[in-house]
Each structure stands twice: as C-alpha cells, then as structure tokens.
C-alpha atoms as a PDB file:
ATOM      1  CA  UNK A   1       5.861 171.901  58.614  1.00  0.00           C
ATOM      2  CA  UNK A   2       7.952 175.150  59.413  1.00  0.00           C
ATOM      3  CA  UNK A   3      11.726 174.549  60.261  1.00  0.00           C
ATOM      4  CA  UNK A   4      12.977 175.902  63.256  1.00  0.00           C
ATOM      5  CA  UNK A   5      16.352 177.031  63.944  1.00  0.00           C
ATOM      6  CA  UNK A   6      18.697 175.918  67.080  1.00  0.00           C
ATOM      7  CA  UNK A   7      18.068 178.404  68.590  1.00  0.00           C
ATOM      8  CA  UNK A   8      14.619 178.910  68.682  1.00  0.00           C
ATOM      9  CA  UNK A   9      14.763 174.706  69.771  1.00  0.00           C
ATOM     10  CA  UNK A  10      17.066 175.921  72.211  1.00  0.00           C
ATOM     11  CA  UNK A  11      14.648 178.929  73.674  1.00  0.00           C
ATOM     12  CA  UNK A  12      11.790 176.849  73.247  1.00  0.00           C
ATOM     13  CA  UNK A  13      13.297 174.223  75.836  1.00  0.00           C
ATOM     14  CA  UNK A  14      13.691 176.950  78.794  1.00  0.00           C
ATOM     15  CA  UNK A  15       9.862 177.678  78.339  1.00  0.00           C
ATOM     16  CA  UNK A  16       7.502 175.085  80.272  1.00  0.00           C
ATOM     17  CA  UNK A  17       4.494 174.561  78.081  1.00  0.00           C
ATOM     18  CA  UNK A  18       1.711 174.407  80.081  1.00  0.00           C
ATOM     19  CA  UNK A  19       3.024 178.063  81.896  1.00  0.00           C
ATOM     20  CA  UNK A  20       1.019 180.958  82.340  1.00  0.00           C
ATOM     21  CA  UNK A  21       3.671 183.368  82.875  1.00  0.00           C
ATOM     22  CA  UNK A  22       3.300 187.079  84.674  1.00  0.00           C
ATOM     23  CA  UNK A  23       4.732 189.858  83.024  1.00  0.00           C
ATOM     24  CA  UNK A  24       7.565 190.282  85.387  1.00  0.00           C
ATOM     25  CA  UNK A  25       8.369 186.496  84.485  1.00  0.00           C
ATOM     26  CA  UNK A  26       8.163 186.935  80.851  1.00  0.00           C
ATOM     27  CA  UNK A  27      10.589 189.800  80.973  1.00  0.00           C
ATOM     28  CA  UNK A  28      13.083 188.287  82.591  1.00  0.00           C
ATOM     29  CA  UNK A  29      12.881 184.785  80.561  1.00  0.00           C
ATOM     30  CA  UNK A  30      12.990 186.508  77.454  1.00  0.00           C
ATOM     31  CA  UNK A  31      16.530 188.013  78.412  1.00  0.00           C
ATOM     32  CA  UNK A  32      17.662 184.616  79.177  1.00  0.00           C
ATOM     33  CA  UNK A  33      17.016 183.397  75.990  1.00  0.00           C
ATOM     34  CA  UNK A  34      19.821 182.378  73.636  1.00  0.00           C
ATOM     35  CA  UNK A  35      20.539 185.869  72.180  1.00  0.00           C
ATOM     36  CA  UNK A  36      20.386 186.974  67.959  1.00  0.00           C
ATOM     37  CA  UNK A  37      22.649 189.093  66.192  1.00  0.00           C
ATOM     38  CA  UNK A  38      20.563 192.572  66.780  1.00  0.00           C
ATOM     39  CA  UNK A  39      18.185 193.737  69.756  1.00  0.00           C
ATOM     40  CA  UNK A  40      14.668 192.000  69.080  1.00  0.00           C
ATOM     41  CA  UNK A  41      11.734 193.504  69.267  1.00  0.00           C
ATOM     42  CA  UNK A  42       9.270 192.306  72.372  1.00  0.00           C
ATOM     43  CA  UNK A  43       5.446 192.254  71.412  1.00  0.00           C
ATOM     44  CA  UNK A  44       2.489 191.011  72.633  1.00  0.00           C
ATOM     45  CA  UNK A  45      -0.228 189.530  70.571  1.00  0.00           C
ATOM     46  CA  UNK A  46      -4.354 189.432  71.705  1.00  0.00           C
ATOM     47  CA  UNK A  47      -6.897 186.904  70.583  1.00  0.00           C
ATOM     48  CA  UNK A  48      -9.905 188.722  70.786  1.00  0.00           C
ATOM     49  CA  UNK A  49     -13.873 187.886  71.256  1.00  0.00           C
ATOM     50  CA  UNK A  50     -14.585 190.195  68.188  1.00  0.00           C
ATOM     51  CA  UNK A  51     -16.114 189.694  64.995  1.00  0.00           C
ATOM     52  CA  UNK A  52     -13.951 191.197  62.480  1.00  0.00           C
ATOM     53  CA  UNK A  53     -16.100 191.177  59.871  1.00  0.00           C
ATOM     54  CA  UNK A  54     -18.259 193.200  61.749  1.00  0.00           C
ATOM     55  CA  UNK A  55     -17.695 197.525  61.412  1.00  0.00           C
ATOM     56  CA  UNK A  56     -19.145 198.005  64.693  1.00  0.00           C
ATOM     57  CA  UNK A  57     -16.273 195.625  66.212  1.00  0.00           C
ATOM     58  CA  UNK A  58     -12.998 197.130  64.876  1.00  0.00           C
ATOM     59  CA  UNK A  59     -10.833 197.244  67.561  1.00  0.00           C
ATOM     60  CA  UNK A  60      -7.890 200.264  67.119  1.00  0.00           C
ATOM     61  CA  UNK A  61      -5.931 202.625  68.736  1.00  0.00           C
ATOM     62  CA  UNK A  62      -3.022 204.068  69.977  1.00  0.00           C
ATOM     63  CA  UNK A  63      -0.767 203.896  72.987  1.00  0.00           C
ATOM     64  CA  UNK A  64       1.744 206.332  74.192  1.00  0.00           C
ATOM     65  CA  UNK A  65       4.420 204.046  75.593  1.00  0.00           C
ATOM     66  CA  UNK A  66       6.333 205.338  78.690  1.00  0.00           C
ATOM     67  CA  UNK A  67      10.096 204.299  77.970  1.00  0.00           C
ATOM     68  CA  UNK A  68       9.529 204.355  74.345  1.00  0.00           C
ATOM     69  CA  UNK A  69       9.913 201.856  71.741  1.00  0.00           C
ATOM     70  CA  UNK A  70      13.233 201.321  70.933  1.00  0.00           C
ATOM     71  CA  UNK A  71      12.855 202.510  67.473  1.00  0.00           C
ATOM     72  CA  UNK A  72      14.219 205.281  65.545  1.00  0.00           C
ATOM     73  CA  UNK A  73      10.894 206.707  63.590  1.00  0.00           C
ATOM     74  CA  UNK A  74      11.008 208.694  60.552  1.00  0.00           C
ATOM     75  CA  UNK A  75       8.154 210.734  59.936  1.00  0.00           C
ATOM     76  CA  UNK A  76       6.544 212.244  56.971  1.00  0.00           C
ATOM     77  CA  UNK A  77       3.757 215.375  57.546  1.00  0.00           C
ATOM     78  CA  UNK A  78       1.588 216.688  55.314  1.00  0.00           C
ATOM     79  CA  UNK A  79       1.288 220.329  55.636  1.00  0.00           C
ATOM     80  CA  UNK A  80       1.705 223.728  55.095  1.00  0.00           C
ATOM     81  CA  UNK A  81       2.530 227.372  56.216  1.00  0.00           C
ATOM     82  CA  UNK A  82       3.152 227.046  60.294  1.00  0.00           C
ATOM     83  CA  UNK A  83       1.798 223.729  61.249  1.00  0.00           C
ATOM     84  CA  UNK A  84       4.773 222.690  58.433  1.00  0.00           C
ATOM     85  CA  UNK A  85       6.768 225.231  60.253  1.00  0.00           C
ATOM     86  CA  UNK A  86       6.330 223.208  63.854  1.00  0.00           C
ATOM     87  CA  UNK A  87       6.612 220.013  62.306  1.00  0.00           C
ATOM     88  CA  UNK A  88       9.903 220.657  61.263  1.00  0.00           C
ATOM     89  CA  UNK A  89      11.057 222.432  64.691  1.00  0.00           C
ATOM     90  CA  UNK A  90       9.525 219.356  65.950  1.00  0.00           C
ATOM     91  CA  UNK A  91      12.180 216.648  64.264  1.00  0.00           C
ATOM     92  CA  UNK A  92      10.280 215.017  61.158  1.00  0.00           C
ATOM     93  CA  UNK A  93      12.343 213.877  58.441  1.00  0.00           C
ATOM     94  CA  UNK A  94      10.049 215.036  55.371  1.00  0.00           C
ATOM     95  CA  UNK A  95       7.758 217.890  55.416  1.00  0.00           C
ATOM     96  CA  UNK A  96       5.625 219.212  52.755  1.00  0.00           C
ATOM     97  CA  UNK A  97       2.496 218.879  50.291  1.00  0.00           C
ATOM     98  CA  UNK A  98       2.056 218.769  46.878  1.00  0.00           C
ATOM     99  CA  UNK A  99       5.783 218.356  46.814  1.00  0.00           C
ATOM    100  CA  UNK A 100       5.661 215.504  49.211  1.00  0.00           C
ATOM    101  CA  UNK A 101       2.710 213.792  47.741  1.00  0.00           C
ATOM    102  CA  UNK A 102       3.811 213.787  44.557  1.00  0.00           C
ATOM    103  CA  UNK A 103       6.563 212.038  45.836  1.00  0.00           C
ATOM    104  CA  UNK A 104       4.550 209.020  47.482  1.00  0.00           C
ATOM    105  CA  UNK A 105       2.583 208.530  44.165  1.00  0.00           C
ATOM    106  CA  UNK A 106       6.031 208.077  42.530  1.00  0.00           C
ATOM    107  CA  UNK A 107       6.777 205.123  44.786  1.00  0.00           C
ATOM    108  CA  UNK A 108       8.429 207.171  47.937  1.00  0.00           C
ATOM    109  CA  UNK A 109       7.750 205.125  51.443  1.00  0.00           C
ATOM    110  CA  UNK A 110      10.696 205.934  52.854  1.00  0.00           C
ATOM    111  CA  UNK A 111       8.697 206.763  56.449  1.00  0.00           C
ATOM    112  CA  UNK A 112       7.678 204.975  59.204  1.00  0.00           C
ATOM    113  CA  UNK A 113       4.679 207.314  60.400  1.00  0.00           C
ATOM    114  CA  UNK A 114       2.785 209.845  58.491  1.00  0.00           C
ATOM    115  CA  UNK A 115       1.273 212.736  60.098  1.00  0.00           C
ATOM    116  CA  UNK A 116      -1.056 215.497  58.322  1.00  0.00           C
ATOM    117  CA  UNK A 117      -3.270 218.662  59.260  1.00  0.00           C
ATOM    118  CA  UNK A 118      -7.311 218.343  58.484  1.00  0.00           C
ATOM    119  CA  UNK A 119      -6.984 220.548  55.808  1.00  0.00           C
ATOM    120  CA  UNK A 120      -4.044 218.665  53.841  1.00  0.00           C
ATOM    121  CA  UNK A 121      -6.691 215.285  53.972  1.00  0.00           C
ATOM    122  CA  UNK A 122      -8.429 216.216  51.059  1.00  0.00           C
ATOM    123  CA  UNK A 123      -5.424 215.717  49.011  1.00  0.00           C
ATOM    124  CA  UNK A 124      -3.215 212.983  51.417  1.00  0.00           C
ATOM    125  CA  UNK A 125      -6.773 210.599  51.531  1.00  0.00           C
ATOM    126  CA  UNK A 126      -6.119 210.014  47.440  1.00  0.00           C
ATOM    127  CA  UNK A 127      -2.698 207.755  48.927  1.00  0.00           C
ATOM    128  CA  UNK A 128      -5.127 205.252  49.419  1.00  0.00           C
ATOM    129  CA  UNK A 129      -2.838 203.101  47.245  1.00  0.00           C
ATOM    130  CA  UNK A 130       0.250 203.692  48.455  1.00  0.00           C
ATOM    131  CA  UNK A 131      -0.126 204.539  52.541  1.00  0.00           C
ATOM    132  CA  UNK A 132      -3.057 202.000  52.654  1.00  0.00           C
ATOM    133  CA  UNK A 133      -1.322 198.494  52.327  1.00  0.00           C
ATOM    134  CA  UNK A 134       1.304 199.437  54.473  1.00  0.00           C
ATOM    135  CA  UNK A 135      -0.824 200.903  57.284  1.00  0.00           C
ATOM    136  CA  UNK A 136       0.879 204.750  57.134  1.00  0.00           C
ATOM    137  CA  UNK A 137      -2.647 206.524  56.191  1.00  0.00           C
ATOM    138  CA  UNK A 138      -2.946 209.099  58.439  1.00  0.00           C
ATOM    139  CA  UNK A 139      -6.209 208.671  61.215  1.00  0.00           C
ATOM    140  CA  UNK A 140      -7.984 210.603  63.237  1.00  0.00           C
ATOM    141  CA  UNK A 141      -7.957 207.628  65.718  1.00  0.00           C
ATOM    142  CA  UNK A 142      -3.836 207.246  66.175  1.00  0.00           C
ATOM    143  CA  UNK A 143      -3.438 210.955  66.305  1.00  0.00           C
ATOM    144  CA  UNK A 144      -2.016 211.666  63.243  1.00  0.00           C
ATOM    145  CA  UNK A 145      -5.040 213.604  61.688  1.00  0.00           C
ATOM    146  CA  UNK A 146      -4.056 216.841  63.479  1.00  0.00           C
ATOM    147  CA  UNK A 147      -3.436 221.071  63.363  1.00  0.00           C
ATOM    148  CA  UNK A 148      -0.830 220.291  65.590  1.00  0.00           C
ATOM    149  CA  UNK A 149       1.445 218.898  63.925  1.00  0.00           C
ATOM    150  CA  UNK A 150       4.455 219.274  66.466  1.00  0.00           C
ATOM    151  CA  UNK A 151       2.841 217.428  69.679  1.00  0.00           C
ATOM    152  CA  UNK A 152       2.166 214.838  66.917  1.00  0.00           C
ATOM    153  CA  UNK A 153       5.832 214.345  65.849  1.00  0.00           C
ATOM    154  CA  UNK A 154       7.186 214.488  69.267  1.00  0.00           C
ATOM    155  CA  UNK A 155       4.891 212.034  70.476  1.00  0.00           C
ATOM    156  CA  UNK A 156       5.277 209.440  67.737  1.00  0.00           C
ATOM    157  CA  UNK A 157       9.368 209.852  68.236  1.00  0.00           C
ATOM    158  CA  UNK A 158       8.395 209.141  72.029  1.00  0.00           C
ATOM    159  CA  UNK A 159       7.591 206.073  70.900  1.00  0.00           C
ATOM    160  CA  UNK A 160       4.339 204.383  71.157  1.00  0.00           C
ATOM    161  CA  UNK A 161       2.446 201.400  69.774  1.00  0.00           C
ATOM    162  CA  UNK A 162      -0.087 201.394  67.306  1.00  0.00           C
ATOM    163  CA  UNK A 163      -2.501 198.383  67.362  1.00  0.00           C
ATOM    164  CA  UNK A 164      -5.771 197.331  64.758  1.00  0.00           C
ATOM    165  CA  UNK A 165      -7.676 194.454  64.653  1.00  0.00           C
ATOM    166  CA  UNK A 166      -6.483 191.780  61.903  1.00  0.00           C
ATOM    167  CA  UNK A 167      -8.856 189.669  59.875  1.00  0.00           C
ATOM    168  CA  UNK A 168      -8.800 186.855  62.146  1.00  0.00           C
ATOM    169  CA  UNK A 169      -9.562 188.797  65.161  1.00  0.00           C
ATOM    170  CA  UNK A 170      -5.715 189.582  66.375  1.00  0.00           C
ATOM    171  CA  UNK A 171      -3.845 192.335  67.761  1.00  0.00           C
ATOM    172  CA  UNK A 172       0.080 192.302  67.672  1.00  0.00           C
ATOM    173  CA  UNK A 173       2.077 195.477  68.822  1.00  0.00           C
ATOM    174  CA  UNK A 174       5.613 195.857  70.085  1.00  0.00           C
ATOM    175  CA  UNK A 175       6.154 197.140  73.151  1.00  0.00           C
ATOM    176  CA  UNK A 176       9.985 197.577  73.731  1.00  0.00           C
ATOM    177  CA  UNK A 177      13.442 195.652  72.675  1.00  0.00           C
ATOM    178  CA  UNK A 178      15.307 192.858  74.637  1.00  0.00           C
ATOM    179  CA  UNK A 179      17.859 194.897  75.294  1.00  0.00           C
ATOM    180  CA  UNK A 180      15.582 197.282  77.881  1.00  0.00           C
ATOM    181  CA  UNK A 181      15.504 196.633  81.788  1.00  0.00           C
ATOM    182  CA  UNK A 182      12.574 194.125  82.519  1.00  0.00           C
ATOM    183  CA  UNK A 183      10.927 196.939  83.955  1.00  0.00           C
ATOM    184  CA  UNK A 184      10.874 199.075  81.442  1.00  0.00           C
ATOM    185  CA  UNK A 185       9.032 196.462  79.186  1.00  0.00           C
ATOM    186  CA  UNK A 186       6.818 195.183  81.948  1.00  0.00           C
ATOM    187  CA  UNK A 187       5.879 199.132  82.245  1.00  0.00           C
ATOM    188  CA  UNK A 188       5.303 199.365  78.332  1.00  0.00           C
ATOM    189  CA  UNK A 189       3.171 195.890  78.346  1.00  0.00           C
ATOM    190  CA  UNK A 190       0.786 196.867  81.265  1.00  0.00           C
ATOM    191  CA  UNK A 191       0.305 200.361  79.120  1.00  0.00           C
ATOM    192  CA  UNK A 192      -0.254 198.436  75.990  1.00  0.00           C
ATOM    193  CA  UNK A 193      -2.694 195.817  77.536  1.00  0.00           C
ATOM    194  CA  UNK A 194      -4.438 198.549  79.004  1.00  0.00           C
ATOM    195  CA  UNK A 195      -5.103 200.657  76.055  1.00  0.00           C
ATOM    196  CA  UNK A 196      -6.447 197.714  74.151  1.00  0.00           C
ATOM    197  CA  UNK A 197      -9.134 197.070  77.613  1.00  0.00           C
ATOM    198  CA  UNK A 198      -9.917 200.284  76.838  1.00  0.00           C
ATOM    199  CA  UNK A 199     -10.452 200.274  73.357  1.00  0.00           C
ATOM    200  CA  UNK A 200     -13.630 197.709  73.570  1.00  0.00           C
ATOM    201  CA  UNK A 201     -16.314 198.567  71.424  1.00  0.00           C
ATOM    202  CA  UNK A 202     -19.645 198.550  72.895  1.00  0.00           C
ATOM    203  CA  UNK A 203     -20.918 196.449  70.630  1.00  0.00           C
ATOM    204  CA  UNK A 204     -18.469 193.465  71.678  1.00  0.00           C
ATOM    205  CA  UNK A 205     -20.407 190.007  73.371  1.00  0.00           C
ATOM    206  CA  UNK A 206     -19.151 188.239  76.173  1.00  0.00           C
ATOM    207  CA  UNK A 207     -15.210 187.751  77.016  1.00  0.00           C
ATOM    208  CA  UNK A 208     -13.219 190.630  75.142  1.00  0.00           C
ATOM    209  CA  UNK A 209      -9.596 189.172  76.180  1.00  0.00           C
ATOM    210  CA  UNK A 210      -9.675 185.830  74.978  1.00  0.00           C
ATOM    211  CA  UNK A 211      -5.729 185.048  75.477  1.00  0.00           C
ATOM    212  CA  UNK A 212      -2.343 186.854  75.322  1.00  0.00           C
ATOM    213  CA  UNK A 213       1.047 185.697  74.301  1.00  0.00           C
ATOM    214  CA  UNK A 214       4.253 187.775  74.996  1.00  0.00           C
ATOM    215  CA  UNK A 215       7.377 187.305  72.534  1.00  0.00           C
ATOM    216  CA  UNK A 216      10.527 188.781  70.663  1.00  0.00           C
ATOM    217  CA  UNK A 217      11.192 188.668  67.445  1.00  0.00           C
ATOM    218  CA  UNK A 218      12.966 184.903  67.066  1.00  0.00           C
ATOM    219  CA  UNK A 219      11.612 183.050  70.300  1.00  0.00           C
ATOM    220  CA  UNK A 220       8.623 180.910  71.319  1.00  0.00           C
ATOM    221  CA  UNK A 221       5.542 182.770  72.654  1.00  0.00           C
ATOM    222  CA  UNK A 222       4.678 182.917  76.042  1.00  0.00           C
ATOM    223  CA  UNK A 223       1.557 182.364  77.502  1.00  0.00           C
ATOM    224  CA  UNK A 224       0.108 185.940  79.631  1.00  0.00           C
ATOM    225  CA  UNK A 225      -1.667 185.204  82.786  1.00  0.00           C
ATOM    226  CA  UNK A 226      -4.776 187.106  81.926  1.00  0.00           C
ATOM    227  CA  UNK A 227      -6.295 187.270  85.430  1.00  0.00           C
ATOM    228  CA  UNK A 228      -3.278 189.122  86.927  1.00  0.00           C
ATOM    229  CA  UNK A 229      -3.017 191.966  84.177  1.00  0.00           C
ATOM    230  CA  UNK A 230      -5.976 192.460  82.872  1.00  0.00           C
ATOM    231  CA  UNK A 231      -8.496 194.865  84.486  1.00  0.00           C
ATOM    232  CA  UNK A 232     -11.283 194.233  82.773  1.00  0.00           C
ATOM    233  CA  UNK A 233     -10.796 190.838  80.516  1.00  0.00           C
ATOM    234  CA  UNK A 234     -14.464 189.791  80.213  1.00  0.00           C
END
C-alpha cells in the first residue's frame, strides 16, 4: 500500500468522502488545504465511456485557457525563412530546422511545446523517437501543425491545456495553480470540461462523462458534480 504523507492525511480529513463538490467549492477547498513548498498545479481528471483501444474513439484536443496556466512554456518551432522569422518575433525559445533537429536526435528536449510549419513535417515526423514518448510531436489537432507559426507561439505562451485519451480511458489536464483566485480556476475548469464535451467522437455509446475528479498536485481528489457542469454528459 502507498504511504501518505501528513499532509496529504491532513488534507484528506477536510474533504467529506461521500461529497460531490461544485467547482466553486472545489476551488475554494483546495486553497484551504495545508499548503507545499511551491504553487501546485490544479487538474482535473475524466473517466470516460470510450474504448481506447478503439481508433474511432480517441478522444484529443486542445483548450485555450482564459487566465492561462500558470506555467512558463518554452517552445521549440520547426521552420524556416518568415514563418521562422514570426516565430521568433513571437517569443519561442529555439527556432530552426535542420539545425534544430539535429539537435533533438542528439538527445535535446529541452522544450515544453513544439510547433512546426506543414512543410518542415516531412523532416520533424522522423522525431518519432524522441518527441513521441514525451507527447511534444507536433499535431494538426493541438494547433501546432501550422504556417503560422506566430499565433501558434503566442497562444501556447497564453497558456492552455492539452488533453488525449490514456490507455485506460482517462483524461488528466491542468487547468491553473493554487495560487490563482478561485475564479480564475473555476473559469479555466468550465473551459476545460467544455472542450473535452466537445471533443466526443461520434462513434462513442451511451454516457461520454462517466465521472470527474478535481485536484492539485499533493492533495486528495475531489469528486465533480457532473450534473451542474456538464452540458452534455451523456
């Protein structure tokens, strides 16, 4: 069995087990909590009604989140001439292309997102090796298979949440720090849940939500009231 520290003991005892929380409720709780040495990050987690063995079922996407994430992103882009140009105007960290993936297939990860035009895909897509297992391939799908190259730096430094479907049928994305206003997460969750509601594949049976759980980094989960957030759960 896992050991648990005092203080998650401690946080677990100011959550009531059998509590469906709101957001607003969760938000607040979670500031209450006996505090860590840094700012933890706040995520929620989905059980889904989806196969994930299944192609047709792959749940993914991204969500723009509206008082960011908390994070500072670094960002590598693949490209050249002025969409390299723009994505340098635009604030990312490492810019280039045969430079820059030669580079990566030397062992260089030191980005958070990476970003690249069409064009620069034929080359970037042979990273399957080293962007793959740590999720930083560039897709169409998250917006970072794009000619412009500056909207997609600015946006990812916005801060936003990236979310994909796990083996056992799970989403987890963050969605803010402790140390925002309530409201600010609350705002960030309701995008979050929303873009995942959205991103139902049409192939999906029966109840898509199947539960949600809202927590920070070292604390107990808290049970979502599905009924009061989610649009369109079933």
């Amino acid at each position: 069995m896992k050991q648990r520290s005092k203080r998650y003991k401690k946080s677990a005892e100011l959550i009531p087990a059998d509590k469906f929380f709101s957001l607003e409720e969760a938000a607040e709780l979670v500031k209450k909590l006996p505090a860590t040495k840094f700012s933890e990050t706040v995520s929620l987690s989905f059980r889904l009604g989806v196969d994930p063995r299944k192609s047709d079922q792959m749940v993914r996407g991204t969500c723009p989140l509206p008082n960011g994430s908390g994070k500072s992103v670094k960002v590598a882009v693949f490209a050249v001439g002025d969409s390299a140009d723009a994505a340098k105007a635009a604030g990312a960290e490492f810019v280039g292309f045969e430079d820059l993936i030669a580079q990566v297939k030397a062992g260089f990860t030191g980005f958070d997102v990476a970003i690249a035009t069409p064009a620069a895909m034929t080359e970037v897509r042979k990273l399957g090796k080293q962007l793959g297992p740590r999720g930083l391939m560039p897709n169409p799908k998250t917006g970072t298979v794009t000619d412009d190259t500056a909207g997609a730096v600015k946006a990812v430094k916005a801060g936003r949440a990236d979310f994909k479907l796990d083996k056992n049928g799970n989403i987890s994305a963050g969605v803010g720090k402790v140390s925002f206003e309530p409201k600010a997460i609350v705002e960030n969750a309701q995008a979050l849940i929303d873009a995942v509601v959205r991103a139902r594949p049409a192939s999906a049976k029966g109840k898509f939500i199947q539960s949600i759980t809202f927590s920070a980094t070292m604390s107990p989960a808290l049970k979502l009231d599905l009924g009061k957030y989610v649009k369109s759960a079933a």
